[in-house]
C-alpha atoms as a PDB file:
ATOM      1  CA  UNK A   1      25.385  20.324   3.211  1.00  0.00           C
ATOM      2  CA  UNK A   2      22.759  19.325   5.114  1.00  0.00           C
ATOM      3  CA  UNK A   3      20.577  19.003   1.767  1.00  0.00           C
ATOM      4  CA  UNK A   4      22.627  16.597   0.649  1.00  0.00           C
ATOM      5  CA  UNK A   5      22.506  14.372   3.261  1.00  0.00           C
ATOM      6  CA  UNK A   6      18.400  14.791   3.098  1.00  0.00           C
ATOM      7  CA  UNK A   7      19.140  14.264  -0.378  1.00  0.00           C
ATOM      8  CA  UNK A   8      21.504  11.052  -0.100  1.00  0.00           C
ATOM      9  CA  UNK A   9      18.965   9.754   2.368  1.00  0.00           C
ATOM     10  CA  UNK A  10      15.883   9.827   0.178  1.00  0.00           C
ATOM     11  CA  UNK A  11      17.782   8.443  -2.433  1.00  0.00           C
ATOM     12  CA  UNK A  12      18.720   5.642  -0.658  1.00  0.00           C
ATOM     13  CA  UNK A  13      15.331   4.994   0.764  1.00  0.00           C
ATOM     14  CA  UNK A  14      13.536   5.035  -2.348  1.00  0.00           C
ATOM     15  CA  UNK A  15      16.405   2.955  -4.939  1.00  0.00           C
ATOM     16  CA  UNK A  16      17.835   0.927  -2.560  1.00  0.00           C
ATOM     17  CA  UNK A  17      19.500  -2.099  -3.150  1.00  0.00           C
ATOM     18  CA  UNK A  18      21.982  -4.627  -2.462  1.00  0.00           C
ATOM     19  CA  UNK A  19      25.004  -5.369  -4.451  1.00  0.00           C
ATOM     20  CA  UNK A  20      26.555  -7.460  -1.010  1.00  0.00           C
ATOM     21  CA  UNK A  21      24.868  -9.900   0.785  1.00  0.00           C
ATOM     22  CA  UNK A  22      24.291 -10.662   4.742  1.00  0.00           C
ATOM     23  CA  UNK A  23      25.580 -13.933   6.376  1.00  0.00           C
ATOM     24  CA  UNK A  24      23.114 -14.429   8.501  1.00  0.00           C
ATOM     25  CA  UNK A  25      21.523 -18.029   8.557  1.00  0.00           C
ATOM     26  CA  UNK A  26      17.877 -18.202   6.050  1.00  0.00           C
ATOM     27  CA  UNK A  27      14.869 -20.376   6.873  1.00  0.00           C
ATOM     28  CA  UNK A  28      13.528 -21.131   3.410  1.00  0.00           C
ATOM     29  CA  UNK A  29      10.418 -23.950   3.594  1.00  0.00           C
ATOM     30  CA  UNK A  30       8.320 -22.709   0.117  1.00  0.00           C
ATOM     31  CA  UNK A  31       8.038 -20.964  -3.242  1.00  0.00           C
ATOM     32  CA  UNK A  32       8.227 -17.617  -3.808  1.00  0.00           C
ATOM     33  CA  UNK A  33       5.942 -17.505  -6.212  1.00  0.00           C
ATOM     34  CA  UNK A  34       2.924 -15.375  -6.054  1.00  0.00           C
ATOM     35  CA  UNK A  35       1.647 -11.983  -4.429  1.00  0.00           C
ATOM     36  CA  UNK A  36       3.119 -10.590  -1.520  1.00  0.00           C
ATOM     37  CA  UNK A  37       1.813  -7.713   0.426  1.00  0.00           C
ATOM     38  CA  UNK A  38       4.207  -5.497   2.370  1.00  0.00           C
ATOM     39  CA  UNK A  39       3.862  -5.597   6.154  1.00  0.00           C
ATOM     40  CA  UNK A  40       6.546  -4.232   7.711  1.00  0.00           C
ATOM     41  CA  UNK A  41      10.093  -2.103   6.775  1.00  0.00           C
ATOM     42  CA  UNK A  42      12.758  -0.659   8.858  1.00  0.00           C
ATOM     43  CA  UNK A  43      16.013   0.849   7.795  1.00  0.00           C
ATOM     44  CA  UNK A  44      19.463   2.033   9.266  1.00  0.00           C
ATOM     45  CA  UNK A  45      21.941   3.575   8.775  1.00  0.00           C
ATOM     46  CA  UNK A  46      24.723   6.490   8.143  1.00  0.00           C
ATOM     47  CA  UNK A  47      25.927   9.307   6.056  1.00  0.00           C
ATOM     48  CA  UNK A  48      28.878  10.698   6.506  1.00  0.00           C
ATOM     49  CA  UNK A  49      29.521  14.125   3.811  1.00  0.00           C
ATOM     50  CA  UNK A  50      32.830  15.897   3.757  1.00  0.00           C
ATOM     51  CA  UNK A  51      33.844  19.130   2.006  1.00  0.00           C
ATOM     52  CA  UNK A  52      36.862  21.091   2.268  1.00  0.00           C
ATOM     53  CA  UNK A  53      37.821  19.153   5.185  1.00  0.00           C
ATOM     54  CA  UNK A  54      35.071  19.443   7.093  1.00  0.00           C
ATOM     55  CA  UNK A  55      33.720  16.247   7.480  1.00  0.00           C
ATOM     56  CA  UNK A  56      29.561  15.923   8.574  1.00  0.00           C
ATOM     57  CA  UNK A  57      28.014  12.523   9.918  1.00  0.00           C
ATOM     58  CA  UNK A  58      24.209  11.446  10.284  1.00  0.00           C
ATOM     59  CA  UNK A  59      23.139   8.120  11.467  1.00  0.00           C
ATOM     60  CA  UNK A  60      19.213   7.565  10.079  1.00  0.00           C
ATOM     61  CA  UNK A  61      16.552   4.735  11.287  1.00  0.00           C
ATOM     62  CA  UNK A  62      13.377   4.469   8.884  1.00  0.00           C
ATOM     63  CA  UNK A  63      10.148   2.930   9.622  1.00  0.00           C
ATOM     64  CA  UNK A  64       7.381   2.220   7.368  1.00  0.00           C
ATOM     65  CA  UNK A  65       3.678   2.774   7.211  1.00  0.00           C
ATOM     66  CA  UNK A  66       0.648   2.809   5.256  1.00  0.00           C
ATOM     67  CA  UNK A  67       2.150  -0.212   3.649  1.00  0.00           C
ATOM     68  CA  UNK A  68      -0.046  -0.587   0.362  1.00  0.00           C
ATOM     69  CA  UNK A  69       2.711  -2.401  -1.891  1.00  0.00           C
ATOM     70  CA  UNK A  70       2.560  -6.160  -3.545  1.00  0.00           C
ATOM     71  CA  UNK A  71       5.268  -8.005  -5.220  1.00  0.00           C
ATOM     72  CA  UNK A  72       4.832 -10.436  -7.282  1.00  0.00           C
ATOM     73  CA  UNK A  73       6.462 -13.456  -8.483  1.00  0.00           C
ATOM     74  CA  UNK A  74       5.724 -14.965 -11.379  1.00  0.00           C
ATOM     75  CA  UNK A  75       7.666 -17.790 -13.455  1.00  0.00           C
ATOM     76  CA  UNK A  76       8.226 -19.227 -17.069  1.00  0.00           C
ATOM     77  CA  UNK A  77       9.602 -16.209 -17.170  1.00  0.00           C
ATOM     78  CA  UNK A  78      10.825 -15.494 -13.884  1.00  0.00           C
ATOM     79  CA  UNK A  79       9.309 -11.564 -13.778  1.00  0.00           C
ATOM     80  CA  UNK A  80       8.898  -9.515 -10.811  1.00  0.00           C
ATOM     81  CA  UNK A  81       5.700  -6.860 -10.559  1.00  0.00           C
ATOM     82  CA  UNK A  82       6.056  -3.939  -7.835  1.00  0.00           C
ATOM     83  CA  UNK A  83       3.003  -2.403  -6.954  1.00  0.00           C
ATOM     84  CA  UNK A  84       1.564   0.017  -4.632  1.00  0.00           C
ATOM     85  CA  UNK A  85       3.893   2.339  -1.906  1.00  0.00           C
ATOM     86  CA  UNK A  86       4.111   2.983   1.493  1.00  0.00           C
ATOM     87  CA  UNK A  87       5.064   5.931   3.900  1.00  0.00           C
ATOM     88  CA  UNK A  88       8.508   6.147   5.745  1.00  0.00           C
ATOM     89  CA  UNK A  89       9.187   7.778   8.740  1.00  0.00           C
ATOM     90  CA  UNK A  90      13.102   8.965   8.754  1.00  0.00           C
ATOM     91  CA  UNK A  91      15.046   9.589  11.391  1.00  0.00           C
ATOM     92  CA  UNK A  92      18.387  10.980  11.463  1.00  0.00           C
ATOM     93  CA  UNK A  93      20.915  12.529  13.446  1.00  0.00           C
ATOM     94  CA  UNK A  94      23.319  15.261  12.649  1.00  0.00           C
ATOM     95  CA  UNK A  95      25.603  16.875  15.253  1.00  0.00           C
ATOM     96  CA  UNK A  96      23.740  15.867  18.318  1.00  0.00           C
ATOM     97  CA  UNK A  97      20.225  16.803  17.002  1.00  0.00           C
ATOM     98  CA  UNK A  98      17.315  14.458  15.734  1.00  0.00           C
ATOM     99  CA  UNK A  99      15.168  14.944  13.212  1.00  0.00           C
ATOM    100  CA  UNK A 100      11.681  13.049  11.961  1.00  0.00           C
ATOM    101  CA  UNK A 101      10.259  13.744   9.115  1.00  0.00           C
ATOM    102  CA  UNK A 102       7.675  11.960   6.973  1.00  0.00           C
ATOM    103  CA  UNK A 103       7.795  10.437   3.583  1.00  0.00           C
ATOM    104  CA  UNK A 104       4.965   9.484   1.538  1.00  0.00           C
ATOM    105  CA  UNK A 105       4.146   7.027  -1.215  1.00  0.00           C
ATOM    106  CA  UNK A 106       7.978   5.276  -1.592  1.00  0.00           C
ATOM    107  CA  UNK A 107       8.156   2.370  -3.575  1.00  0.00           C
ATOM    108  CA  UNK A 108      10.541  -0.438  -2.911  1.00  0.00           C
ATOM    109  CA  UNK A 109      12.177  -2.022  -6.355  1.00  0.00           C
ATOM    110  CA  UNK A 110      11.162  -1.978  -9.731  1.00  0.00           C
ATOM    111  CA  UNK A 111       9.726  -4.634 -11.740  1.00  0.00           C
ATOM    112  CA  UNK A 112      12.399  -6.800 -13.635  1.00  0.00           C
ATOM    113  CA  UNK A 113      13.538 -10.900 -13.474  1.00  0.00           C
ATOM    114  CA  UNK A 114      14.558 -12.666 -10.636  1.00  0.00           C
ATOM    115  CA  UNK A 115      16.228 -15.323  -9.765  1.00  0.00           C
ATOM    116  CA  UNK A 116      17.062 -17.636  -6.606  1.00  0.00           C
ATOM    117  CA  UNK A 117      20.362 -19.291  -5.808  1.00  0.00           C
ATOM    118  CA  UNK A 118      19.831 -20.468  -1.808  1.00  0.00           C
ATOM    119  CA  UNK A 119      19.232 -18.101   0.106  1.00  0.00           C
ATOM    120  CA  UNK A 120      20.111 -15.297  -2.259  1.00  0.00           C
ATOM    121  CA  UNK A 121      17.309 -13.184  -4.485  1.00  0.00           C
ATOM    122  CA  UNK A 122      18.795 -11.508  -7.427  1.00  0.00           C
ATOM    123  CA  UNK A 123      16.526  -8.886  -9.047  1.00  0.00           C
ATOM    124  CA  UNK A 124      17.963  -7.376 -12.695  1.00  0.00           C
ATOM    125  CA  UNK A 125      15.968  -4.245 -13.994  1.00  0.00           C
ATOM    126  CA  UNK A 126      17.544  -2.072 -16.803  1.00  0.00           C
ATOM    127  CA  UNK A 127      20.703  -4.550 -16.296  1.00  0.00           C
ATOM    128  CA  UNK A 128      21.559  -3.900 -13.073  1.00  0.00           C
ATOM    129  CA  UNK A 129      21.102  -6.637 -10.555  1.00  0.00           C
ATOM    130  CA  UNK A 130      20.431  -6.400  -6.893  1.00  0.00           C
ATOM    131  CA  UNK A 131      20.639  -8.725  -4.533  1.00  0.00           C
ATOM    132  CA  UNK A 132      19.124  -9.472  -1.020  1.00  0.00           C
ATOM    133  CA  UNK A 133      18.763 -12.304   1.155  1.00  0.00           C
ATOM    134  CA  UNK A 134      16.159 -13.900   2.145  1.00  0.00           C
ATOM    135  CA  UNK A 135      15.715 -14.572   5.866  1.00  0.00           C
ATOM    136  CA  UNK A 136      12.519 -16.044   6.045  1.00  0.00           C
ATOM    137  CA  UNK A 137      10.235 -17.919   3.184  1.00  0.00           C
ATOM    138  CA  UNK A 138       6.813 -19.693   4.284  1.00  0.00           C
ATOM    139  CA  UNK A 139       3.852 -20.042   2.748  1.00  0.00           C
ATOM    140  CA  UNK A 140       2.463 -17.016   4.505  1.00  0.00           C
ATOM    141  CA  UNK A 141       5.484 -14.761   5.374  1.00  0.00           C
ATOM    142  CA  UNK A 142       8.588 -13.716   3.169  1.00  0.00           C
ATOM    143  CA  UNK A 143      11.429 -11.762   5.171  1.00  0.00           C
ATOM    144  CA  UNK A 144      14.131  -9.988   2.476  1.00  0.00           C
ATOM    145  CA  UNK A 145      17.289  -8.019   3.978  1.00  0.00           C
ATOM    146  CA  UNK A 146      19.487  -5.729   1.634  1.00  0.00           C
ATOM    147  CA  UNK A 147      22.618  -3.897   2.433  1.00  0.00           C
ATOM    148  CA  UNK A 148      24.475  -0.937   0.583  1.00  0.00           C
ATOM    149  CA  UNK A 149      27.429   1.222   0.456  1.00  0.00           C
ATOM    150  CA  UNK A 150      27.473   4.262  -1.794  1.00  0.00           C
ATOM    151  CA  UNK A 151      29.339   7.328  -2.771  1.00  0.00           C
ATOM    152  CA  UNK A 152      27.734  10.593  -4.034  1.00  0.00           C
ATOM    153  CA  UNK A 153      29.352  13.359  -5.292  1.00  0.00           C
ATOM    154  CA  UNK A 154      27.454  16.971  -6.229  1.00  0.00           C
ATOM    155  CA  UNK A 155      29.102  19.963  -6.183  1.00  0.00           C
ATOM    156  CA  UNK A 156      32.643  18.776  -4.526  1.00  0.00           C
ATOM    157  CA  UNK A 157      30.851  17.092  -1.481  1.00  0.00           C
ATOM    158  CA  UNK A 158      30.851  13.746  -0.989  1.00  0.00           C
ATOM    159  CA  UNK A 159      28.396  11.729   1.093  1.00  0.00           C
ATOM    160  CA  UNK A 160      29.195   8.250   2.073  1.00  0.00           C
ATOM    161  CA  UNK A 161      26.306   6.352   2.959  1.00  0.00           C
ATOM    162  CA  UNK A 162      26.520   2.940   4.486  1.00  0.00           C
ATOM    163  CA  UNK A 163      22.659   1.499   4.241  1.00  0.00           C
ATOM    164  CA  UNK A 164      20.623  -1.753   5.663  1.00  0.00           C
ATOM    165  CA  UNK A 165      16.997  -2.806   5.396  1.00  0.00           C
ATOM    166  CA  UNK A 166      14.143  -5.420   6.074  1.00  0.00           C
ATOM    167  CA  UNK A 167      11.224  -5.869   4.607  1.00  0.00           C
ATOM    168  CA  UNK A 168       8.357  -8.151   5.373  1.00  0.00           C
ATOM    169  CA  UNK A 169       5.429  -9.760   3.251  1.00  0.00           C
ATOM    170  CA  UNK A 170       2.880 -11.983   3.624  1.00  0.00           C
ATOM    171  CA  UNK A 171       0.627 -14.032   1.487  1.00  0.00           C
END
């Protein structure tokens, strides 16, 4: 069982996206278009797996390093390039005990269209569309937050894992 939490974790990490939004107030003052370059990540969150009753719950933190990623926005057509990866250090807690371990070269979305309604940034790839919110948009710094629930099922256990994140960019 614990695989599958390492499992659901990883997943989340490296697909992640948001299909609710935060209500948390936005400062938006320019474009987004052009080349961003990753700065800063953290993630939180939990997994909870039950089988046969028994019911197993992590909480995780993630922070990221090596940051060598770029978005970029481009328009008429509104496309979105993902480049580059960075490392993540997980974090996660199961029964009382921690543990760290180290992921390398994760990559944050996939390239597809965008589009921005407020303070809302949709992202469709392979026609599903994600959506974060943007917290902060300058000319030199671009704050994106993305929340998740999702349900996994392998082998009659189900993990449950309730998932937030920040990223930061600048230009």
């Amino acid at each position: 069982m614990k695989k599958l939490i390492i499992l659901s974790l990883i997943l989340f990490v490296t697909f992640s996206c948001s299909k609710d939004s935060e209500s948390e107030n936005s400062k938006i003052s320019a474009s987004i278009i052009g080349v961003w370059q990753g700065t800063g990540m953290t993630y939180d969150g939990t997994v909870e797996s039950s089988e046969s009753g028994q019911t197993i719950k992590a909480d995780f933190t993630g922070e990221g390093f090596n940051m060598n990623n770029t978005l970029t926005f481009n328009e008429n057509p509104n496309t979105l390039v993902s480049k580059g990866s960075y490392g993540l250090k997980l974090t996660y807690t199961i029964n009382g005990f921690t543990t760290t371990e180290e992921i390398n070269e994760t990559n944050f979305i996939e390239d597809g269209t965008w589009s921005l309604e407020g303070d809302q940034l949709f992202v469709t790839n392979n026609g599903e569309t994600t959506i974060m919110k943007i917290l902060e948009l300058s000319n030199h710094k671009l704050i994106i937050s993305f929340s998740e629930t999702e349900v996994i099922e392998e082998e009659g256990v189900i993990a449950t894992t309730n998932f937030k994140g920040t990223f930061v960019f600048k230009r």
